[in-house]
PDB file of N, CA and C in Angstrom:
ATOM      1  N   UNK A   1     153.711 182.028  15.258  1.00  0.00           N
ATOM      2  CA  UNK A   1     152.945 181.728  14.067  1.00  0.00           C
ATOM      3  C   UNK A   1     153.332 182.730  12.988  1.00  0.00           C
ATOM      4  N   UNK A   2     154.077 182.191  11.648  1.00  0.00           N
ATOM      5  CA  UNK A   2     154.231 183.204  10.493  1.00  0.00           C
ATOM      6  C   UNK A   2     152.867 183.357  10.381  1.00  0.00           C
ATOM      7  N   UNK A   3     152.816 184.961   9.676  1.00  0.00           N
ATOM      8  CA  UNK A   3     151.896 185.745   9.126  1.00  0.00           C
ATOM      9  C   UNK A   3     151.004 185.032   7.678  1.00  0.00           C
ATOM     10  N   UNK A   4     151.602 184.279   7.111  1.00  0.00           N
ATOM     11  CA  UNK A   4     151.588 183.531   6.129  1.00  0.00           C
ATOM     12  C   UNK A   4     150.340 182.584   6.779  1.00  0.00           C
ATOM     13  N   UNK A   5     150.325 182.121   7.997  1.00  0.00           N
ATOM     14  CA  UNK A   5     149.793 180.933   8.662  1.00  0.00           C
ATOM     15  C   UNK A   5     148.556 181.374   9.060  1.00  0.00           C
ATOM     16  N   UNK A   6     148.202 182.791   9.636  1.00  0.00           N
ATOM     17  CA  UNK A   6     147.646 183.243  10.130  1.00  0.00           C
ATOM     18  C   UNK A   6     146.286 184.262   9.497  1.00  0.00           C
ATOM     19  N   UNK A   7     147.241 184.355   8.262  1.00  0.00           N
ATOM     20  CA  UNK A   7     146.149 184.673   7.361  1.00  0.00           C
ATOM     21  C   UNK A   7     144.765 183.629   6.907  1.00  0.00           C
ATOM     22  N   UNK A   8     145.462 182.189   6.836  1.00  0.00           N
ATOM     23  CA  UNK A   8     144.676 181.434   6.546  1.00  0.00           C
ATOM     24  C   UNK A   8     143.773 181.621   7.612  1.00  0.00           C
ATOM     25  N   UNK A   9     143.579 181.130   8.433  1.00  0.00           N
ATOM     26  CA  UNK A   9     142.990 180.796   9.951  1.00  0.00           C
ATOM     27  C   UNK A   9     141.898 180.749   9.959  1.00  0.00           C
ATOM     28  N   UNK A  10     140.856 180.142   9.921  1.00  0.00           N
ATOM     29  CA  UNK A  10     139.822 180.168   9.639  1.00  0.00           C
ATOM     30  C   UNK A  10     138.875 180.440  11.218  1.00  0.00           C
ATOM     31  N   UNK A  11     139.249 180.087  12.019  1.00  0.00           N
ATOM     32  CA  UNK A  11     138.967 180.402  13.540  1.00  0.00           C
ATOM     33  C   UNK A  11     139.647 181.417  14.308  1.00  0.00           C
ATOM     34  N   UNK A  12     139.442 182.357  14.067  1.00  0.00           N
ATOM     35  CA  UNK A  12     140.548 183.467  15.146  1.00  0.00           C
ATOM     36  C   UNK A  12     140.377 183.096  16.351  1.00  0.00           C
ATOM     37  N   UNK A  13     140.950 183.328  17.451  1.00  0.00           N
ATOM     38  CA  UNK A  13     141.117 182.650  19.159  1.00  0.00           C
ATOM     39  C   UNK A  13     140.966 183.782  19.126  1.00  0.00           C
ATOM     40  N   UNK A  14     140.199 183.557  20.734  1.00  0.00           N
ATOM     41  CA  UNK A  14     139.511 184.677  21.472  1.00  0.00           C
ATOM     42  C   UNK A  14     140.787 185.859  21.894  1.00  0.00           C
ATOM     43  N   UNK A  15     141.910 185.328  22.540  1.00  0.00           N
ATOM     44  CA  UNK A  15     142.899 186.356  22.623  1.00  0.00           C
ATOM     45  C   UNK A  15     143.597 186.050  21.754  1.00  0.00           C
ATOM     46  N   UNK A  16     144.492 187.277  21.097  1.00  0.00           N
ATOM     47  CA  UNK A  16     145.795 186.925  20.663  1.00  0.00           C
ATOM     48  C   UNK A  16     147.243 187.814  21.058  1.00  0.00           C
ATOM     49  N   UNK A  17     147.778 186.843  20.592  1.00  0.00           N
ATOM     50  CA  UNK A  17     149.687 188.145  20.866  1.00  0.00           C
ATOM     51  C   UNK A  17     149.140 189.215  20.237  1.00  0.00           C
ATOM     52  N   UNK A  18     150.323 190.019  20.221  1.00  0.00           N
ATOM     53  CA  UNK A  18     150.837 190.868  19.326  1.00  0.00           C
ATOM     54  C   UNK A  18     150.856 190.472  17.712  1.00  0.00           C
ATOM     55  N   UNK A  19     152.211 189.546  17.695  1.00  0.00           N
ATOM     56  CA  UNK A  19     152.012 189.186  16.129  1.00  0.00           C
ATOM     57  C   UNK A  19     150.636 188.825  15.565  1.00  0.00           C
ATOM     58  N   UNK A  20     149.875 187.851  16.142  1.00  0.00           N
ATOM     59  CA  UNK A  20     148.800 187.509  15.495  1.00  0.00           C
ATOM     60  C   UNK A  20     147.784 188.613  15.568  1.00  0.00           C
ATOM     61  N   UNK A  21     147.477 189.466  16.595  1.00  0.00           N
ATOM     62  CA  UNK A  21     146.595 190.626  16.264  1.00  0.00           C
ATOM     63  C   UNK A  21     147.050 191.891  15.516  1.00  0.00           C
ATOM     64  N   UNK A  22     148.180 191.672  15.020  1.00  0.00           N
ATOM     65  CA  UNK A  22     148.984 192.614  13.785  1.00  0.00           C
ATOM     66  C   UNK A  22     148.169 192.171  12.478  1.00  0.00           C
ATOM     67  N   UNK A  23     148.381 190.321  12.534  1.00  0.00           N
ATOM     68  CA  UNK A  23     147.771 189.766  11.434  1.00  0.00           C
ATOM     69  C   UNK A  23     146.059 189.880  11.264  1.00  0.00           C
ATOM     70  N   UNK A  24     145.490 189.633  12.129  1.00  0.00           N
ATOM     71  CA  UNK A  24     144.162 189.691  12.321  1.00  0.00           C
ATOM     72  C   UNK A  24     143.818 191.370  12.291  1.00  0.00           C
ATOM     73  N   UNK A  25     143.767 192.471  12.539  1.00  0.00           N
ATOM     74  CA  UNK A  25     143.306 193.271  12.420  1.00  0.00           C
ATOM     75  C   UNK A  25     143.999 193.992  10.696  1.00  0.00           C
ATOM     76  N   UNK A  26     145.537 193.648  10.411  1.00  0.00           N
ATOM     77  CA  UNK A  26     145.984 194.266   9.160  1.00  0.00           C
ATOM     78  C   UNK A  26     146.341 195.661   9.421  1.00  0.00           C
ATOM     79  N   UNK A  27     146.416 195.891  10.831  1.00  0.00           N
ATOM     80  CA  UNK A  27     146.754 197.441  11.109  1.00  0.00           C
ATOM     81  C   UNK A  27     148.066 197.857  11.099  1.00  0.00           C
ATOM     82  N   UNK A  28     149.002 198.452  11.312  1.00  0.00           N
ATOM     83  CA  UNK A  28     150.604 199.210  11.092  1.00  0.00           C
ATOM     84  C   UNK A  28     150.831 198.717  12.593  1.00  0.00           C
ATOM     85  N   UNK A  29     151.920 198.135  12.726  1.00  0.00           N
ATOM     86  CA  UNK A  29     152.918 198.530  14.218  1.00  0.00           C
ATOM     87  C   UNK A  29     152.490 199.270  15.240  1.00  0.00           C
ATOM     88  N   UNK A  30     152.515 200.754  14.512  1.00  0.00           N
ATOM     89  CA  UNK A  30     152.367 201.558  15.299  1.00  0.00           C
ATOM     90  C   UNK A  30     150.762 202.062  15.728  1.00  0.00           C
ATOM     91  N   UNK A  31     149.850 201.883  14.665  1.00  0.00           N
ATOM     92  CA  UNK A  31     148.294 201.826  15.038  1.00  0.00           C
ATOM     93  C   UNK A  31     147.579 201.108  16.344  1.00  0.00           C
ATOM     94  N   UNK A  32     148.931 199.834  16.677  1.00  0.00           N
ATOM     95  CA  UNK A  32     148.220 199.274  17.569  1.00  0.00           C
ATOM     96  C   UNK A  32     149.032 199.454  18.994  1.00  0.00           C
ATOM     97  N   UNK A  33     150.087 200.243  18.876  1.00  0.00           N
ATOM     98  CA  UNK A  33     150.696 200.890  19.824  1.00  0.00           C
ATOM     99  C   UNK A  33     149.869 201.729  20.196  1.00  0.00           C
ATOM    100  N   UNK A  34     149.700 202.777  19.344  1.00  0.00           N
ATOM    101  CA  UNK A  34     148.528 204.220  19.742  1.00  0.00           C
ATOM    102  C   UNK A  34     146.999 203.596  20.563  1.00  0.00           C
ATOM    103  N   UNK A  35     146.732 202.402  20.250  1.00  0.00           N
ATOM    104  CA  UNK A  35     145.676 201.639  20.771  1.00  0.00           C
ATOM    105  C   UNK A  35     145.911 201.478  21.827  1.00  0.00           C
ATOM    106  N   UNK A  36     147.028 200.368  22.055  1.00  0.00           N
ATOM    107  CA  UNK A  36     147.540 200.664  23.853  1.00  0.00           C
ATOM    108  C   UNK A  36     147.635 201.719  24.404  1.00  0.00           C
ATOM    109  N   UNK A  37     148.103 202.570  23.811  1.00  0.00           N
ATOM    110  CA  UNK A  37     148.706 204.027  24.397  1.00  0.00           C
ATOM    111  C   UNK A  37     147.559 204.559  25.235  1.00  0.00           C
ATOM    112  N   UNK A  38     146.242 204.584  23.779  1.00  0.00           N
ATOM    113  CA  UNK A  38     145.135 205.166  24.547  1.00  0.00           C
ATOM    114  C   UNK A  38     143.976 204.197  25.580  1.00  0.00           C
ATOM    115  N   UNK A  39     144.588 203.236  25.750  1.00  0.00           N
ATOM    116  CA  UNK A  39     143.920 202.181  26.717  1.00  0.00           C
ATOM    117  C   UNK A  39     142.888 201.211  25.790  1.00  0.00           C
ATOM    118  N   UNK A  40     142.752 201.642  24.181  1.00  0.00           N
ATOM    119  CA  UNK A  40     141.491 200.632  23.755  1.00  0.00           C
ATOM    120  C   UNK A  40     141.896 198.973  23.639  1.00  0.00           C
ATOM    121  N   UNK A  41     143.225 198.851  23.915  1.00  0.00           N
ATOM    122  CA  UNK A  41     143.527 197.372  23.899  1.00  0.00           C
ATOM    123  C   UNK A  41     144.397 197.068  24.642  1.00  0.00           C
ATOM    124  N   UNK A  42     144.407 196.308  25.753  1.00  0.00           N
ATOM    125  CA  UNK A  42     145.595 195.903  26.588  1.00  0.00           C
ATOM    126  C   UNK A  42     146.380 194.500  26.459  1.00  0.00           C
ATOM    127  N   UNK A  43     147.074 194.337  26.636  1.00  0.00           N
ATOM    128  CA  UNK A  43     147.947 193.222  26.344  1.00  0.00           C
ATOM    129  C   UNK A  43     148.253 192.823  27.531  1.00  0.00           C
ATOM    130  N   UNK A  44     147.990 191.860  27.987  1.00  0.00           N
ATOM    131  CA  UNK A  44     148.124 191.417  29.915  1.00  0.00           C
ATOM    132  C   UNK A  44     149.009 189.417  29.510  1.00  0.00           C
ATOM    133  N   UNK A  45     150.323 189.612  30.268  1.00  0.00           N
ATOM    134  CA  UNK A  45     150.785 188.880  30.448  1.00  0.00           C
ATOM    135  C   UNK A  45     150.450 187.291  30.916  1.00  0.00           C
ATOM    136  N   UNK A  46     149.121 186.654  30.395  1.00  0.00           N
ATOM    137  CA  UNK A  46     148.591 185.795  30.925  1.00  0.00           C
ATOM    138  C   UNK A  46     148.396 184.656  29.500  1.00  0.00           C
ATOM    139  N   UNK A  47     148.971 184.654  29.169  1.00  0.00           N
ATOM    140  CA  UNK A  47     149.163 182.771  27.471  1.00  0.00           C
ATOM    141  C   UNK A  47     149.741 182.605  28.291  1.00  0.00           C
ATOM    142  N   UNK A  48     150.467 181.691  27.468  1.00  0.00           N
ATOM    143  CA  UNK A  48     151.004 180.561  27.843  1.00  0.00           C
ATOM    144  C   UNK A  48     152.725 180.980  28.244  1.00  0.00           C
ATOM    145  N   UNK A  49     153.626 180.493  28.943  1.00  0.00           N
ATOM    146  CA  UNK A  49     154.820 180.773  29.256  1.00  0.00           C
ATOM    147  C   UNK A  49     154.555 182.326  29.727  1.00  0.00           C
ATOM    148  N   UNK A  50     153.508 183.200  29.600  1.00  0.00           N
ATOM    149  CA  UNK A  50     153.674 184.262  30.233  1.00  0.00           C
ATOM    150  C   UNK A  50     153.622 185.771  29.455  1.00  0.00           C
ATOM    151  N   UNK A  51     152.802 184.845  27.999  1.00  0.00           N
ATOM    152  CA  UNK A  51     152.884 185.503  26.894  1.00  0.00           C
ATOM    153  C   UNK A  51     152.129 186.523  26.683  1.00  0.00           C
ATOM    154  N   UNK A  52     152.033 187.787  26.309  1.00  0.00           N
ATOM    155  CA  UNK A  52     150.985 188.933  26.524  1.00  0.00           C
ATOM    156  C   UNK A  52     150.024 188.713  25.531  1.00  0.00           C
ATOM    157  N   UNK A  53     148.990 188.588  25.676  1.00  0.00           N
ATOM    158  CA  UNK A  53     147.493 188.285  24.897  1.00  0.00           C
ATOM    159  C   UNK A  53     146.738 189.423  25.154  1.00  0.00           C
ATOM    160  N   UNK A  54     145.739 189.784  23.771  1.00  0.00           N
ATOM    161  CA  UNK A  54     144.763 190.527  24.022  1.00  0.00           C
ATOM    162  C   UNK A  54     143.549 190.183  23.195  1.00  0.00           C
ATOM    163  N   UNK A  55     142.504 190.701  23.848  1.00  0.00           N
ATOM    164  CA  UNK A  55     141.197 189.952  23.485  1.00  0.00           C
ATOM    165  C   UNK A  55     140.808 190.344  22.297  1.00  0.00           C
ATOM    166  N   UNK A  56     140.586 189.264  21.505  1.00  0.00           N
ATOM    167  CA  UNK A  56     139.689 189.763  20.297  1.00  0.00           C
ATOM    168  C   UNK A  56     138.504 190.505  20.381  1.00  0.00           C
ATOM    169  N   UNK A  57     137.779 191.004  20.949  1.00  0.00           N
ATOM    170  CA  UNK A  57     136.390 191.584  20.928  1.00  0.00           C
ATOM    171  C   UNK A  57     137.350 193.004  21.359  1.00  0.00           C
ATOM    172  N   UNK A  58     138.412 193.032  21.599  1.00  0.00           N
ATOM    173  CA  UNK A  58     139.174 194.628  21.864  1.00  0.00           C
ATOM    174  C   UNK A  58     139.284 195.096  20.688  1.00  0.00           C
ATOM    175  N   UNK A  59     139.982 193.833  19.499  1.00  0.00           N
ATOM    176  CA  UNK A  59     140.672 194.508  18.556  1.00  0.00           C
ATOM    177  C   UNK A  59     139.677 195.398  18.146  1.00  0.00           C
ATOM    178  N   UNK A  60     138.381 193.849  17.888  1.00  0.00           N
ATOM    179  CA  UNK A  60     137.289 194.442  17.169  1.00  0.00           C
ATOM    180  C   UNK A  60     136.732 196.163  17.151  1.00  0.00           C
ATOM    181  N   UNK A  61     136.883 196.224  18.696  1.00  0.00           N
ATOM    182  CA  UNK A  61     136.007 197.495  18.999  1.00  0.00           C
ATOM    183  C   UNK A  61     136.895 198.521  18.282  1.00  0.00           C
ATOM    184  N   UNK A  62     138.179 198.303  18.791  1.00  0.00           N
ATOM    185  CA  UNK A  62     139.525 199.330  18.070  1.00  0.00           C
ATOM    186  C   UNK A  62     139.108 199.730  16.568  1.00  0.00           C
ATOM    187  N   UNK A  63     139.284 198.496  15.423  1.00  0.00           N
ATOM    188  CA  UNK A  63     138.818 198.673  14.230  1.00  0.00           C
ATOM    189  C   UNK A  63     137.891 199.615  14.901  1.00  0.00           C
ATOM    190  N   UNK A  64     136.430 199.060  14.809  1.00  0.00           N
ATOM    191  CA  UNK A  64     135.296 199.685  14.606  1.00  0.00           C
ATOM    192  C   UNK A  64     135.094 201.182  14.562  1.00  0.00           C
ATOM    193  N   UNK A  65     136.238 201.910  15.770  1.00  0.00           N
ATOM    194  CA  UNK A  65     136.014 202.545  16.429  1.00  0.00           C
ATOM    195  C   UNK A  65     136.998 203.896  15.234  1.00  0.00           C
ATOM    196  N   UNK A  66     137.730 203.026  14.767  1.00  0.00           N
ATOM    197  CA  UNK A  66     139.138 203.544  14.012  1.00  0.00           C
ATOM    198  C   UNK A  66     137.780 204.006  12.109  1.00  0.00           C
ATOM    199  N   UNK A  67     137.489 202.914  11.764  1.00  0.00           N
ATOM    200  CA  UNK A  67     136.217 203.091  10.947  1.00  0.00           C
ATOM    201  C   UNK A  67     134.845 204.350  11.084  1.00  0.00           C
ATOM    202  N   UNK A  68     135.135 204.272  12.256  1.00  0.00           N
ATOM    203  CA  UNK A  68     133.932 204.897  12.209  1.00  0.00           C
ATOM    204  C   UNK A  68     133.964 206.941  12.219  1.00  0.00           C
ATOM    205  N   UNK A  69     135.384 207.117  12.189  1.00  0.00           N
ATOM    206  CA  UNK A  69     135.678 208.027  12.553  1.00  0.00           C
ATOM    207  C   UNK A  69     135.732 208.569  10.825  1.00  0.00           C
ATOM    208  N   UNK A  70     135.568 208.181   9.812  1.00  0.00           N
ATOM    209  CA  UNK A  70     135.716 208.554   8.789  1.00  0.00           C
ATOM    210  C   UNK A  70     133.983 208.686   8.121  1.00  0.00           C
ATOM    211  N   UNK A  71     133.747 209.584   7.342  1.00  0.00           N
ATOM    212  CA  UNK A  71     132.166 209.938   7.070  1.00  0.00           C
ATOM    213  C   UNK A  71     131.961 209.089   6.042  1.00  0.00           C
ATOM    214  N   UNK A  72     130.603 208.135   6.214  1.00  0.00           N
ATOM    215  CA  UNK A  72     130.071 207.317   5.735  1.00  0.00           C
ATOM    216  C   UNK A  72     129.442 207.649   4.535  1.00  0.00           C
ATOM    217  N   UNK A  73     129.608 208.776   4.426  1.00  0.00           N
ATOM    218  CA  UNK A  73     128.654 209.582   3.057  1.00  0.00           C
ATOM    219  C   UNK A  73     129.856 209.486   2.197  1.00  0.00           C
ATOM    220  N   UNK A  74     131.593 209.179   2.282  1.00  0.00           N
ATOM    221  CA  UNK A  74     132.432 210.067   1.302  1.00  0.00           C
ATOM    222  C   UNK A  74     132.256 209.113   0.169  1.00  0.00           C
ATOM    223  N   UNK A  75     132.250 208.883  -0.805  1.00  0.00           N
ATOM    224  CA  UNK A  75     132.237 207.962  -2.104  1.00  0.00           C
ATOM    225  C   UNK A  75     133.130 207.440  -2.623  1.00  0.00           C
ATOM    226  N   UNK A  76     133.475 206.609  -2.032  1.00  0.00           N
ATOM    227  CA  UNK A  76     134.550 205.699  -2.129  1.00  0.00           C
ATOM    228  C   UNK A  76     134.654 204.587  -3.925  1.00  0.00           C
ATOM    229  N   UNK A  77     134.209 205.333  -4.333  1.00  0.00           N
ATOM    230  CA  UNK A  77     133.788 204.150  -6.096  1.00  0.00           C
ATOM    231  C   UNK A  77     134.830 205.056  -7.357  1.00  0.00           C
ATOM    232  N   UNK A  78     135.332 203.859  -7.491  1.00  0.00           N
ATOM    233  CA  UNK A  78     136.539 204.504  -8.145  1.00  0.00           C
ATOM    234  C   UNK A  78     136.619 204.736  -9.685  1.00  0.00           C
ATOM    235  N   UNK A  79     135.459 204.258  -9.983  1.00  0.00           N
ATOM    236  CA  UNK A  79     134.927 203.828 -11.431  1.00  0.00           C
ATOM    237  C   UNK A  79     134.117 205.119 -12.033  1.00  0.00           C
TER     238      UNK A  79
END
């Protein structure tokens, strides 16, 4: 699926590849390497033909978890 395609999407699927959870979360290459690295998202060889999928409620937590590490007080208003 181009990135182009995936943006639209109005239903995200419960797992996705790689490419599409690149698209769905908007994170760097390597952000979601360091994710595997540290176990918050696994990619297990089980789509279709044998394809590595990982669960959306992982990415989620990843974000969340990646968010939350920054202080909610800083003032982000640029105006």
């Amino acid at each position: 699926m181009k990135k182009a395609q995936a943006m639209i999407m109005p239903n995200w699927p419960a797992a996705m590849s790689r490419e599409l959870a690149l698209a769905y979360t908007g994170v760097a290459q390597c952000q979601l390497r360091e994710w595997e690295r540290s176990g918050a998202i696994i990619f297990l060889p089980i789509g279709p033909r044998g394809q590595k999928i990982a669960l959306r409620s992982a990415l989620d937590c990843a974000l969340d978890a990646m968010f939350e590490r920054y202080d909610q007080s800083i003032d982000f208003d640029f105006g």
